[in-house]
N, C-alpha and C. Protein backbone atom coordinates (compact mmCIF):
# COMPACT_ATOMS: atom_id res chain seq x y z
N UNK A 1 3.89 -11.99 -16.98
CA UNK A 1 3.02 -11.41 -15.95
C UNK A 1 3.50 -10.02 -15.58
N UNK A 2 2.30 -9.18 -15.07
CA UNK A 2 2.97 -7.86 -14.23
C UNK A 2 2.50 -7.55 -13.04
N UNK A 3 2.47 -6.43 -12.32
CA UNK A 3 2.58 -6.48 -11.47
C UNK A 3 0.92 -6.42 -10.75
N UNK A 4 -0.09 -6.50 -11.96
CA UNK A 4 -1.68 -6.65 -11.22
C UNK A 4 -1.40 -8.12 -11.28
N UNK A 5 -1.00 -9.21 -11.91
CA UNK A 5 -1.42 -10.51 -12.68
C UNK A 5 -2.14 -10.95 -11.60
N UNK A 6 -3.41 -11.52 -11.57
CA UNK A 6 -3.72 -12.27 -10.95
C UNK A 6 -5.06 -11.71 -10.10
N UNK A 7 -5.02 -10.82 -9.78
CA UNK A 7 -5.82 -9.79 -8.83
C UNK A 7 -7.72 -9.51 -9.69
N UNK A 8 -7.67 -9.82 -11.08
CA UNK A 8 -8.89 -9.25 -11.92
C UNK A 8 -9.71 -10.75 -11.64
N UNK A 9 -8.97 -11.65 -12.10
CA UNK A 9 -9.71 -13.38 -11.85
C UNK A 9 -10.48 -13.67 -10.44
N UNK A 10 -9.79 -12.82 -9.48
CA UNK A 10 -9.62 -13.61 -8.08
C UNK A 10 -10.88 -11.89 -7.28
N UNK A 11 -11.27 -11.13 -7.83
CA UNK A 11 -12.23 -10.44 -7.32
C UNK A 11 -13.15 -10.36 -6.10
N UNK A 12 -13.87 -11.33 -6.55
CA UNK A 12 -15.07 -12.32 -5.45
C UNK A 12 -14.15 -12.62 -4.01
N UNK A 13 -13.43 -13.59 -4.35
CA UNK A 13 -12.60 -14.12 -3.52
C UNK A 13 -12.01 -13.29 -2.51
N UNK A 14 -11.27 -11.68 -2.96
CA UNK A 14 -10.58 -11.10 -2.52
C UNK A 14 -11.43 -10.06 -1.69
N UNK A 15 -12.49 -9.94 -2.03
CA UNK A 15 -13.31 -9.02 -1.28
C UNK A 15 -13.83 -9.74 -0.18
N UNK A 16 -14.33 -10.71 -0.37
CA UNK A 16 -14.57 -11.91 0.89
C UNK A 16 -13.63 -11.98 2.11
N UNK A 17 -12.35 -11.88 1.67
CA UNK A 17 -10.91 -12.12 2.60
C UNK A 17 -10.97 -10.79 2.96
N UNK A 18 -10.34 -9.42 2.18
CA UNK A 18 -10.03 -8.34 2.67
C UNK A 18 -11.12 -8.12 3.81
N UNK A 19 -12.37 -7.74 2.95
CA UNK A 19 -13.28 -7.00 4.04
C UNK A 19 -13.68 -7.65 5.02
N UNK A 20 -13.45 -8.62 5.46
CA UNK A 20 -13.95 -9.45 6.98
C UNK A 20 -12.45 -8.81 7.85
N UNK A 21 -11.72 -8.45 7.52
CA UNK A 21 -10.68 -8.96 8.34
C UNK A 21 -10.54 -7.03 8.87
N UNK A 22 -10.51 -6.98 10.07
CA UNK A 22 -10.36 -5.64 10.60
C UNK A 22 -8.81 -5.36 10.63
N UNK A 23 -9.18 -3.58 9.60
CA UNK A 23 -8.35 -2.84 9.34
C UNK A 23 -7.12 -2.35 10.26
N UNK A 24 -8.32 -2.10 11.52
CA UNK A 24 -7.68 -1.45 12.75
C UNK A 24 -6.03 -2.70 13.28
N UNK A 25 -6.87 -4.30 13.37
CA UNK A 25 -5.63 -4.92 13.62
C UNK A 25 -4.50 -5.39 12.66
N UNK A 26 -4.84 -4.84 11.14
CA UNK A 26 -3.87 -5.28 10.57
C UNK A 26 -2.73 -4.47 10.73
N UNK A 27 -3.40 -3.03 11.33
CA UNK A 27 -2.59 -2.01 10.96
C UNK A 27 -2.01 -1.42 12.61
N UNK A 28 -2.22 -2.14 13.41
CA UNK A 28 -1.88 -1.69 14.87
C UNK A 28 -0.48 -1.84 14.97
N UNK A 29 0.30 -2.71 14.48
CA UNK A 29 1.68 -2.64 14.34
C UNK A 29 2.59 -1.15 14.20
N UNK A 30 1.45 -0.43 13.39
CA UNK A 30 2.91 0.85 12.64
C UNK A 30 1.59 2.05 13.61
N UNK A 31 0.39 1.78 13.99
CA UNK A 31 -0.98 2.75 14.17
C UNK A 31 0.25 4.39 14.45
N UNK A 32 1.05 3.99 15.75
CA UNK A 32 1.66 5.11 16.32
C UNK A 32 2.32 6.60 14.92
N UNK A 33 2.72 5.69 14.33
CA UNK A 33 2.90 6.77 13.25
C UNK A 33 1.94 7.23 11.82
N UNK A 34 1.05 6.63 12.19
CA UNK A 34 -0.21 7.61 11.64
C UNK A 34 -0.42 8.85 12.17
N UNK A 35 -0.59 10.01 11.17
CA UNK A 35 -0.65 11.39 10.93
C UNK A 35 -1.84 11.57 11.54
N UNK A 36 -2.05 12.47 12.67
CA UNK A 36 -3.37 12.99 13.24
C UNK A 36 -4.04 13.62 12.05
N UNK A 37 -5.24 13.10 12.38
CA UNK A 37 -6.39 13.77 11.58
C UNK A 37 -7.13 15.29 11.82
N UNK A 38 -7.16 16.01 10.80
CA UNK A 38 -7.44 15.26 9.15
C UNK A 38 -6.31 15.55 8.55
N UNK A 39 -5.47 14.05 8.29
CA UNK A 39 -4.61 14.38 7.00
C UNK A 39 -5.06 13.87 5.68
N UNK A 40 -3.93 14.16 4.69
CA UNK A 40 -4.64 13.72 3.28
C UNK A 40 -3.81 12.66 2.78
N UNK A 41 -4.61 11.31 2.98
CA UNK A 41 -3.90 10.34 2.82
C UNK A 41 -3.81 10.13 1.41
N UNK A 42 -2.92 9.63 0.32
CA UNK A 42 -2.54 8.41 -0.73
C UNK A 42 -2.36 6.94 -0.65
N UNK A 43 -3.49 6.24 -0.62
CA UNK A 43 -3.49 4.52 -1.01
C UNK A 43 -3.06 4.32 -2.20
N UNK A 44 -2.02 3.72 -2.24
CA UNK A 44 -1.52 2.65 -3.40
C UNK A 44 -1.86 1.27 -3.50
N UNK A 45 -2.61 1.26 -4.29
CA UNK A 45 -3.22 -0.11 -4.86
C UNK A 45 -4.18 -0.42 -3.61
N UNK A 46 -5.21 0.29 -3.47
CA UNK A 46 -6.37 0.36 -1.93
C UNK A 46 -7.08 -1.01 -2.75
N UNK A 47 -7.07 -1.64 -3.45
CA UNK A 47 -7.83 -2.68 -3.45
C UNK A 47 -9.37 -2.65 -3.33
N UNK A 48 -10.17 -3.38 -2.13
CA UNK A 48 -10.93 -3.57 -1.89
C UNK A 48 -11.55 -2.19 -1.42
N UNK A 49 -11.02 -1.02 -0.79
CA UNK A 49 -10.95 -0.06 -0.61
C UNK A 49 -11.38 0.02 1.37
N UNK A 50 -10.40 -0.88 1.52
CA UNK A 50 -10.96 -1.60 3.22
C UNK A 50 -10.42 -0.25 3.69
N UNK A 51 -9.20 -0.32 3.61
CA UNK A 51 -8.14 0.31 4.31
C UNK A 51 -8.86 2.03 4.26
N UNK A 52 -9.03 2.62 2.79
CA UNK A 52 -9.68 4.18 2.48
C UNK A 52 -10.53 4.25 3.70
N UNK A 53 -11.71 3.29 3.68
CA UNK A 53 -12.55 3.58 4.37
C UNK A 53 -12.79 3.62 6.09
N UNK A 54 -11.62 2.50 6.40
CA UNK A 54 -11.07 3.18 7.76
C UNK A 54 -10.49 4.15 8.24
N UNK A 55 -10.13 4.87 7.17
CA UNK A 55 -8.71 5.62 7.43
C UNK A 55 -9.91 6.95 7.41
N UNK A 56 -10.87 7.00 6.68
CA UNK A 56 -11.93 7.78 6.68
C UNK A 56 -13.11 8.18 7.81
N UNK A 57 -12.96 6.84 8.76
CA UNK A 57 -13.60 6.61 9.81
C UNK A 57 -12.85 7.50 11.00
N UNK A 58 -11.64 7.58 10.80
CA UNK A 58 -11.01 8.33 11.66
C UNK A 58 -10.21 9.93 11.55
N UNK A 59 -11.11 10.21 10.54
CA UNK A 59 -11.34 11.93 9.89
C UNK A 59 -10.27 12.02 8.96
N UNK A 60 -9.51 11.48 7.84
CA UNK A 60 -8.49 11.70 7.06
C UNK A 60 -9.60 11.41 5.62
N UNK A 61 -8.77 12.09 4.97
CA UNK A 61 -8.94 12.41 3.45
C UNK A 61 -7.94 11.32 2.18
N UNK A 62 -8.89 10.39 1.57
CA UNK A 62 -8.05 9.67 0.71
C UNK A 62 -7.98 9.62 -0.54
N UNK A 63 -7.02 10.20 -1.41
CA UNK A 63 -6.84 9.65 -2.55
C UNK A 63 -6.48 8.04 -2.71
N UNK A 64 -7.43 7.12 -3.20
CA UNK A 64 -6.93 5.82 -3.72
C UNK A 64 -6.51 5.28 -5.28
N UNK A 65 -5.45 4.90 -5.41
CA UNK A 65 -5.30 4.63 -6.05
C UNK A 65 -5.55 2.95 -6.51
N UNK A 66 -6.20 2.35 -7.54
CA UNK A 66 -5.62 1.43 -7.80
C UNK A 66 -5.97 0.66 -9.26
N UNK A 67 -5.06 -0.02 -9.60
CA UNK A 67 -4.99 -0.11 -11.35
C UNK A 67 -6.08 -1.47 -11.53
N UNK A 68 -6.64 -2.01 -10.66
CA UNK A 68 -7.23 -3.26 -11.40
C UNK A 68 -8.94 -2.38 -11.67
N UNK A 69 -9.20 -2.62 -12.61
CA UNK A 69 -10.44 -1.54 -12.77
C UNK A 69 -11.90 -2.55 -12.07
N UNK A 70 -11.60 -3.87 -12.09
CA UNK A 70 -12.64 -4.66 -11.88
C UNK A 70 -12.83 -4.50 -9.72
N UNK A 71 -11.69 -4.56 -9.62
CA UNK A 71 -11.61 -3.96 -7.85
C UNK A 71 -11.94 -2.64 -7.55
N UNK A 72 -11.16 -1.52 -8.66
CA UNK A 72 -11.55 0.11 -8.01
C UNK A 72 -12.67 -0.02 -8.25
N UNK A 73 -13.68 -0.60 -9.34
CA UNK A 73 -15.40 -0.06 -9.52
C UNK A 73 -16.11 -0.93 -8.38
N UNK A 74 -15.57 -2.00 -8.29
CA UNK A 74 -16.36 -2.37 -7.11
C UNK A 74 -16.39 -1.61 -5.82
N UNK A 75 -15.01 -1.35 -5.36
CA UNK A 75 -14.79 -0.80 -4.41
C UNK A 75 -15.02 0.61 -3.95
N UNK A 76 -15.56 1.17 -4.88
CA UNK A 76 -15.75 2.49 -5.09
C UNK A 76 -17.58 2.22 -4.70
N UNK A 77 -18.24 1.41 -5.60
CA UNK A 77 -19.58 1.29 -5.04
C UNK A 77 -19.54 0.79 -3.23
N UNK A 78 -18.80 0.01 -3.09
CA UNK A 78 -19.23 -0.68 -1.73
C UNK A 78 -18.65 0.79 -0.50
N UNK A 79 -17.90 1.14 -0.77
CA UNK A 79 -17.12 2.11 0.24
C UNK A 79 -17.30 3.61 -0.85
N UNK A 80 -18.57 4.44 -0.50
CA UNK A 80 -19.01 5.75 -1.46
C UNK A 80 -18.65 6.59 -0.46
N UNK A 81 -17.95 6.75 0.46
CA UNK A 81 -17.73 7.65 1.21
C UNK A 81 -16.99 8.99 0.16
N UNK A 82 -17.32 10.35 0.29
CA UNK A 82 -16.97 11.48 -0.01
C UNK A 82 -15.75 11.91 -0.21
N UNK A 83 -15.05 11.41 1.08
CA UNK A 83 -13.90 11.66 1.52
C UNK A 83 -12.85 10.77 1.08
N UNK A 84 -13.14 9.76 -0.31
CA UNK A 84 -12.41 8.73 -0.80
C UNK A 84 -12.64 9.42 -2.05
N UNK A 85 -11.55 9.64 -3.11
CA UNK A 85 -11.10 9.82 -4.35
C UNK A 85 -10.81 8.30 -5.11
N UNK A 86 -11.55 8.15 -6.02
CA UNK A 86 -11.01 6.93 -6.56
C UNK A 86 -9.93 7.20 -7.57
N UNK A 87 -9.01 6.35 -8.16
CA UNK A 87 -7.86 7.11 -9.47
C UNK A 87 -7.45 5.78 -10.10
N UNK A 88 -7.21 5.23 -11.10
CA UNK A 88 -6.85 4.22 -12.14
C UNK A 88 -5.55 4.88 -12.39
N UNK A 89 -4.78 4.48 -11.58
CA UNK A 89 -2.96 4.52 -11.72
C UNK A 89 -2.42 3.42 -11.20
N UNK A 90 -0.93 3.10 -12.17
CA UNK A 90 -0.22 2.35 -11.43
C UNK A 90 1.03 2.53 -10.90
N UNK A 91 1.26 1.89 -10.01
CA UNK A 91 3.38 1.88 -9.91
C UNK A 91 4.13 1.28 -11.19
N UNK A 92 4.83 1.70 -11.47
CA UNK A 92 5.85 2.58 -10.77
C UNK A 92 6.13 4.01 -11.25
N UNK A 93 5.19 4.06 -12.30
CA UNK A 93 5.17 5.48 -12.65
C UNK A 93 3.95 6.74 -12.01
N UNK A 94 3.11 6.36 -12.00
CA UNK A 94 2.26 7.16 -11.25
C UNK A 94 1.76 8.29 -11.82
N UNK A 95 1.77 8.00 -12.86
CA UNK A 95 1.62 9.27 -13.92
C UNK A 95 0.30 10.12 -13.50
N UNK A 96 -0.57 9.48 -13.39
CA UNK A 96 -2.31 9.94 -13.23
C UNK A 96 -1.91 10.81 -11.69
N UNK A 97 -1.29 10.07 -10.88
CA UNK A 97 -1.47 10.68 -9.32
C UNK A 97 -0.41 11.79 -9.42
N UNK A 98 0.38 12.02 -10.13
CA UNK A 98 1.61 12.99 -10.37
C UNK A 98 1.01 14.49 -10.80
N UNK A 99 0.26 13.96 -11.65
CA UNK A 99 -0.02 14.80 -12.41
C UNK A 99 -1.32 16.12 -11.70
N UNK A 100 -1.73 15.44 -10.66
CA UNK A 100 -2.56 16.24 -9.87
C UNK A 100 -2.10 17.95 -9.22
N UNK A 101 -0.59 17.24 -8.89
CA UNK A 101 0.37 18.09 -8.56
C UNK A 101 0.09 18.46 -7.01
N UNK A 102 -0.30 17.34 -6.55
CA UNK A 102 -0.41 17.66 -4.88
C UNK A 102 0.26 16.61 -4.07
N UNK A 103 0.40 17.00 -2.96
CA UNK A 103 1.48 16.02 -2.41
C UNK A 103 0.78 15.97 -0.54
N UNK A 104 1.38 14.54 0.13
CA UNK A 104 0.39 14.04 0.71
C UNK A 104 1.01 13.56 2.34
N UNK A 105 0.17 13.93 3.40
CA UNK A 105 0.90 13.80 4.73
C UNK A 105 1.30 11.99 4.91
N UNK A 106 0.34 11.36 4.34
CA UNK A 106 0.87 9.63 4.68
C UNK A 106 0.76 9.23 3.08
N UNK A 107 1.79 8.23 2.74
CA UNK A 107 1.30 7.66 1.80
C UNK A 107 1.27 5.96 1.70
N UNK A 108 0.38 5.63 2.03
CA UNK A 108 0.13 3.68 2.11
C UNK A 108 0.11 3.02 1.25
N UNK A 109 0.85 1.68 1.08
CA UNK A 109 1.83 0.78 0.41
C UNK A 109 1.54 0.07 1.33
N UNK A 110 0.02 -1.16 1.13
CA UNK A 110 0.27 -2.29 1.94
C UNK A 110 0.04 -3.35 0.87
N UNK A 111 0.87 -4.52 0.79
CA UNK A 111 1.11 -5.22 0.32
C UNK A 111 1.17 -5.33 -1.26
N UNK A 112 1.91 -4.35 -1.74
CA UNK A 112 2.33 -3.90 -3.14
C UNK A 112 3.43 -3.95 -3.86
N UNK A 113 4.21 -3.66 -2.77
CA UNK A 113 5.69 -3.25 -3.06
C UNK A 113 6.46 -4.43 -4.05
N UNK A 114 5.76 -5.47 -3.41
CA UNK A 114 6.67 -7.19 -3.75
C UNK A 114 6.10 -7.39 -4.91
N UNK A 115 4.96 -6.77 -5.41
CA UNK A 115 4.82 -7.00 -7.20
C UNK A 115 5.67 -6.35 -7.74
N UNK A 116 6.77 -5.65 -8.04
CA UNK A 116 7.87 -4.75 -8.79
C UNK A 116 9.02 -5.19 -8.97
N UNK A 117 9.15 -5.22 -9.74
CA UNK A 117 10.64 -5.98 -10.39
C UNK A 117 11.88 -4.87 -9.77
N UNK A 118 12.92 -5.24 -9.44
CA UNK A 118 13.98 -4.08 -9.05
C UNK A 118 14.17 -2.63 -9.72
N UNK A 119 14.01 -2.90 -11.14
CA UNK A 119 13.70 -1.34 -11.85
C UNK A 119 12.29 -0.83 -11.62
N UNK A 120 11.85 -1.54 -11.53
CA UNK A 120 10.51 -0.92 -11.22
C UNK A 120 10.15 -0.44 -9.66
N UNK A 121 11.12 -1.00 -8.96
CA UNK A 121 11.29 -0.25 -7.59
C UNK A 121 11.84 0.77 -7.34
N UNK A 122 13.12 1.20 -8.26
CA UNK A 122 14.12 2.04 -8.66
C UNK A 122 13.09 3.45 -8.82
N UNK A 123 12.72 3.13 -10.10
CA UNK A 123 11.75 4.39 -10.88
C UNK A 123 10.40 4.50 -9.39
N UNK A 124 9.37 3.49 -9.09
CA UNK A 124 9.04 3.35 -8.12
C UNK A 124 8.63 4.44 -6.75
N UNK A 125 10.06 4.40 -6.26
CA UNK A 125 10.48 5.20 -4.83
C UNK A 125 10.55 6.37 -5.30
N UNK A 126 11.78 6.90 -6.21
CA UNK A 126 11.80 8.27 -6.86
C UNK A 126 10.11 9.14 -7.13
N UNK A 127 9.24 8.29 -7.47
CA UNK A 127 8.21 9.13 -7.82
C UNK A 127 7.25 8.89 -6.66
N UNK A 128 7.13 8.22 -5.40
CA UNK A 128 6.64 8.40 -4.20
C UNK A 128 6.70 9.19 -3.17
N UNK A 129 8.41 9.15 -3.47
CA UNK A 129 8.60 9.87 -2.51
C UNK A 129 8.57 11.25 -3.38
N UNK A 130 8.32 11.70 -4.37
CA UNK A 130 7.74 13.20 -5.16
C UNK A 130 6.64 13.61 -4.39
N UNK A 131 5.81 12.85 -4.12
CA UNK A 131 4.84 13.20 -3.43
C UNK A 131 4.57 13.35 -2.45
N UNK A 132 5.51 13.52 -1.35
CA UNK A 132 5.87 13.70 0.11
C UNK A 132 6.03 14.75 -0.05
N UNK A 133 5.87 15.70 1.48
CA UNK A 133 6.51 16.99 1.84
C UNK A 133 7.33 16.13 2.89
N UNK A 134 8.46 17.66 2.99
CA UNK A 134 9.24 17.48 4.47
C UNK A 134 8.16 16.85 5.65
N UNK A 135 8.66 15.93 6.42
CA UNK A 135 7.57 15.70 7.07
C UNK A 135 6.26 14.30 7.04
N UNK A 136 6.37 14.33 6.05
CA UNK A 136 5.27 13.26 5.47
C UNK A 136 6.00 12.10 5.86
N UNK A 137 5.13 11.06 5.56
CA UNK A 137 5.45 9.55 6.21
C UNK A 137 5.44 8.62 5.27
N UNK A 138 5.76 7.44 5.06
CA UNK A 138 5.50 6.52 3.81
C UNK A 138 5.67 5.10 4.64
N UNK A 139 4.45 4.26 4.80
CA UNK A 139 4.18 3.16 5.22
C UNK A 139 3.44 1.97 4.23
N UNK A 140 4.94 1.00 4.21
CA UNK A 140 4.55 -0.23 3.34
C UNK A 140 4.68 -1.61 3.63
N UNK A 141 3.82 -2.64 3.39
CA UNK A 141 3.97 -4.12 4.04
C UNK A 141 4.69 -4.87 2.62
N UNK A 142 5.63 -5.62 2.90
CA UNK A 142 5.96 -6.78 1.95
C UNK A 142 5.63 -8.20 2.03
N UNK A 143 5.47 -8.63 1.40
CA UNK A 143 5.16 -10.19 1.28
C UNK A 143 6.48 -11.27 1.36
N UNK A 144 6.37 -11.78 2.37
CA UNK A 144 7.22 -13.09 1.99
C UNK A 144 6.53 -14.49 2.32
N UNK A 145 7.03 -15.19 0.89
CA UNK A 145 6.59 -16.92 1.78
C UNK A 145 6.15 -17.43 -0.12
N UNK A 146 5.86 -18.49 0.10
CA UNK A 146 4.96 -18.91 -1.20
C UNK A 146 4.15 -18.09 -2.28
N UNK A 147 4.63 -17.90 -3.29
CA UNK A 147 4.03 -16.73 -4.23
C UNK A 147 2.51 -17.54 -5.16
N UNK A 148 1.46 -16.96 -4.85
CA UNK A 148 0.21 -17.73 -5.02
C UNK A 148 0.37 -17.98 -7.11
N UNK A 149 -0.31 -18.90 -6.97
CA UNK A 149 -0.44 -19.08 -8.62
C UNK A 149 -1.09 -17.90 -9.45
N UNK A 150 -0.42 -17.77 -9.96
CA UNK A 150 -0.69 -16.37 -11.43
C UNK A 150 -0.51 -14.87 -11.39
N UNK A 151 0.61 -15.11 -9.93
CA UNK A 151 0.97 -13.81 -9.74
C UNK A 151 2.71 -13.61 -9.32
N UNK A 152 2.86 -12.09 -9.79
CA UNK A 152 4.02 -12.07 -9.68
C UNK A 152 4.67 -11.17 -8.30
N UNK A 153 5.60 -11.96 -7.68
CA UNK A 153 5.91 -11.73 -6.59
C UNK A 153 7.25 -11.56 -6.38
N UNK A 154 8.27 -10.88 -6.18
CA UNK A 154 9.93 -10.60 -5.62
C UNK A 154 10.27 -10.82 -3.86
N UNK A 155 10.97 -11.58 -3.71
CA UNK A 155 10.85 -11.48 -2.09
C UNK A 155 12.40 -10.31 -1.70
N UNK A 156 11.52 -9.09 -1.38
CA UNK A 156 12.18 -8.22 -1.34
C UNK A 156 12.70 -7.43 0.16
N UNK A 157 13.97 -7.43 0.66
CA UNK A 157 14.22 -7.43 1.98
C UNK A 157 13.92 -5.64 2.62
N UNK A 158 13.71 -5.95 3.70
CA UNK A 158 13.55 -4.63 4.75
C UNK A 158 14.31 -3.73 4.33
N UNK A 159 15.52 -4.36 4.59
CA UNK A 159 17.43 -4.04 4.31
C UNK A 159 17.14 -3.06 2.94
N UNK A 160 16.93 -3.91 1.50
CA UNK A 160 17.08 -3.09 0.58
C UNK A 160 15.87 -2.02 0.28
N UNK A 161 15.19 -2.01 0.82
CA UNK A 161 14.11 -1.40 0.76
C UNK A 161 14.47 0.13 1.65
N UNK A 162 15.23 0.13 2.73
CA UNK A 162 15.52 1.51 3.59
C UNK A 162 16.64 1.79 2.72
N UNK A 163 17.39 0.93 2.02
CA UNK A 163 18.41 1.52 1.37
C UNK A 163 18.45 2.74 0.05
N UNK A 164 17.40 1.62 -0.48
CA UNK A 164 16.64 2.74 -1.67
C UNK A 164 16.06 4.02 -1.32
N UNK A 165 15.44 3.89 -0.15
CA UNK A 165 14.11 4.68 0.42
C UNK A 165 15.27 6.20 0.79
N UNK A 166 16.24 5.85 1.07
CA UNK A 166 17.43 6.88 1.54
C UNK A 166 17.93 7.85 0.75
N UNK A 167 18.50 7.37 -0.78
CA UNK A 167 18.61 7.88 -1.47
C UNK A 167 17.72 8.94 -1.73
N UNK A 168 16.44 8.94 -1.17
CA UNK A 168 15.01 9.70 -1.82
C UNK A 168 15.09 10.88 -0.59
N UNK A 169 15.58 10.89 0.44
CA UNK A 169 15.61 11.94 1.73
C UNK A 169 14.56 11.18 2.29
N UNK A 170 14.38 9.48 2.57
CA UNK A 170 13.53 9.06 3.36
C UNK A 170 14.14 8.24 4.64
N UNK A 171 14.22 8.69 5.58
CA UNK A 171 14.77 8.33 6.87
C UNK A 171 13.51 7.06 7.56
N UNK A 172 14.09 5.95 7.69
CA UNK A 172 13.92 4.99 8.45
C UNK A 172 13.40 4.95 9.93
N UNK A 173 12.01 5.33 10.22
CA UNK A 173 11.88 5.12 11.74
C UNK A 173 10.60 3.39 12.35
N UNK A 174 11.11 2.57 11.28
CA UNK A 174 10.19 1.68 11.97
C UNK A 174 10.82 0.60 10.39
N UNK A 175 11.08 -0.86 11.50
CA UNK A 175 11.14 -1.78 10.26
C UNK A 175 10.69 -3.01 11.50
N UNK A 176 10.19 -3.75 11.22
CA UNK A 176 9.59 -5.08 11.65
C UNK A 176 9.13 -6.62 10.79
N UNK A 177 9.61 -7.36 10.97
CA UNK A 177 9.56 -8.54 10.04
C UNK A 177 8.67 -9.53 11.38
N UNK A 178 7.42 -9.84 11.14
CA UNK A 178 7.23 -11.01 11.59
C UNK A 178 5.99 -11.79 10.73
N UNK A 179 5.40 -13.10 11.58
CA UNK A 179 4.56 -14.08 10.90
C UNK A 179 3.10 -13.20 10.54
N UNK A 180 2.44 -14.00 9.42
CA UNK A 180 1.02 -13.25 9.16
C UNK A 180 0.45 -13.31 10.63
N UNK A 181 -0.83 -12.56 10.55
CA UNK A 181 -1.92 -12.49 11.87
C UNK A 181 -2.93 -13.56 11.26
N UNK A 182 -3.16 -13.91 9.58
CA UNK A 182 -3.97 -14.95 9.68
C UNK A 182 -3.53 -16.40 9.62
N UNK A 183 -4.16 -17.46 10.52
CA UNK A 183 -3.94 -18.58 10.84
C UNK A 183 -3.63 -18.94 9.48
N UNK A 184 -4.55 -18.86 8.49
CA UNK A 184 -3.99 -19.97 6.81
C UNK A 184 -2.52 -19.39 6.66
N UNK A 185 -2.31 -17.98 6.56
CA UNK A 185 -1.13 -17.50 6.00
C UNK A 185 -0.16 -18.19 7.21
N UNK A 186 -0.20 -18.51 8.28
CA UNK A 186 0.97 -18.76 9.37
C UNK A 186 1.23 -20.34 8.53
N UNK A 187 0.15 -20.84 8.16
CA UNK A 187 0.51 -22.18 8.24
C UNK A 187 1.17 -22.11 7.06
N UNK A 188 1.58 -21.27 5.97
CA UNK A 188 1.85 -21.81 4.84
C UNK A 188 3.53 -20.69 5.04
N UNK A 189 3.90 -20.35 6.03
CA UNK A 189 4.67 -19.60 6.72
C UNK A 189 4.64 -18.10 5.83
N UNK A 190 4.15 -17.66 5.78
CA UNK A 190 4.31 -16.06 5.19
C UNK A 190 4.39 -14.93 6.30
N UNK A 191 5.26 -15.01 6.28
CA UNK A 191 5.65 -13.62 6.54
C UNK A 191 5.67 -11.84 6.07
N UNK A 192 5.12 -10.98 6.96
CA UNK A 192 5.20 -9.51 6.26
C UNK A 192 6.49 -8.86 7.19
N UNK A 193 7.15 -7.53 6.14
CA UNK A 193 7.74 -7.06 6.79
C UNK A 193 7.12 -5.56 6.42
N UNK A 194 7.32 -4.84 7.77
CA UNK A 194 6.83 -3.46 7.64
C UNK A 194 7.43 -2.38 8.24
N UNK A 195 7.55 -1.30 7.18
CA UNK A 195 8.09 -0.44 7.22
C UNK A 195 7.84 1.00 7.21
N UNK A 196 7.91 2.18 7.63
CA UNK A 196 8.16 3.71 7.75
C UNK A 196 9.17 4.17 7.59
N UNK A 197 8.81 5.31 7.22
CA UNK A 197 9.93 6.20 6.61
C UNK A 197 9.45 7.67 7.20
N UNK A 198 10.16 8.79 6.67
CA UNK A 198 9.69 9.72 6.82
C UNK A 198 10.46 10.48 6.10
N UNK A 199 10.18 11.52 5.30
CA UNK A 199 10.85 12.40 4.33
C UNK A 199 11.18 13.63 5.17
N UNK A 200 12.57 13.88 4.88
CA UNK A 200 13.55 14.72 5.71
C UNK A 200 14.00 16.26 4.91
């Protein structure tokens, strides 16, 4: 398996879940260190393209990235907003988004990170944080709890995650570990942990 496995089968399903569920409260936890608008955001692996299109609602500019082609074309029809870039790249190299040669005030990492094997987190961070200026922010959720069938998952800690993130000139201003906000995920205990950074 890698690090889409599972995500092309499960389409239908995933658009059903993402898009009901408001953006605004998934994301009220870290909201305070969101970049006043208009900045120019980077989604990693935007999925359903929930997140672009909020983030659009509140005057920012998004490049999205994301590698499952059966999610970016959907998601690209359902959310046509202007102000959303669609891009077929993946982690941990990022080659397609690198290569633009522009670099970005926030860059979002929600629930991605925990598909990457440790080298692939390694190579990963180094080329994320390329794309930061002094200044810029980098906000990502991890997964913990039961890893769903046909996908690949690392349960990867807060801890090593600011550790890596350091090496890169990314300073630590927000880490939080608690239970999901949805009732199925509480019951099956999953936990997210979430994190900011900021490039120094």
């Amino acid at each position: 398996m890698d690090s889409t496995s599972g995500y092309a089968s499960e389409v239908e399903s995933l658009f059903e879940r993402y898009e009901t569920r408001d953006a605004a409260a998934v994301h009220a936890p870290w909201y305070e260190f969101f970049p006043t608008p208009p900045a120019r955001i980077l989604d990693i692996g935007a999925g359903t393209g929930r997140d672009a299109a909020w983030l659009v609602s509140l005057g920012h500019s998004i490049l999205a990235v994301e590698p499952v082609d059966a999610l970016r074309m959907r998601a690209a029809k359902l959310h046509p907003e202007p102000q959303i870039t669609w891009l077929a790249d993946i982690l941990p190299d990022l080659g397609q988004t690198r290569a633009k040669g522009e670099t970005f005030d926030m860059v979002l990492m929600h629930a991605v990170w925990m598909h990457l094997t440790a080298d692939e987190r390694i190579t990963g961070m180094a080329n994320v944080a390329s794309l930061m200026d002094t200044g810029s922010r980098l906000l990502m959720s991890q997964r913990h709890g039961p890893i769903p069938k046909g996908r690949r998952m690392f349960d990867v800690t807060g801890e090593e995650t600011i550790s890596l993130a350091a090496k890169h000139g990314l300073i630590n201003l927000f880490h939080e570990r608690a239970e999901s906000i949805q009732a199925e995920n509480r019951a099956k205990k999953i936990e997210w942990t979430k994190l900011v950074f900021e490039k120094t």
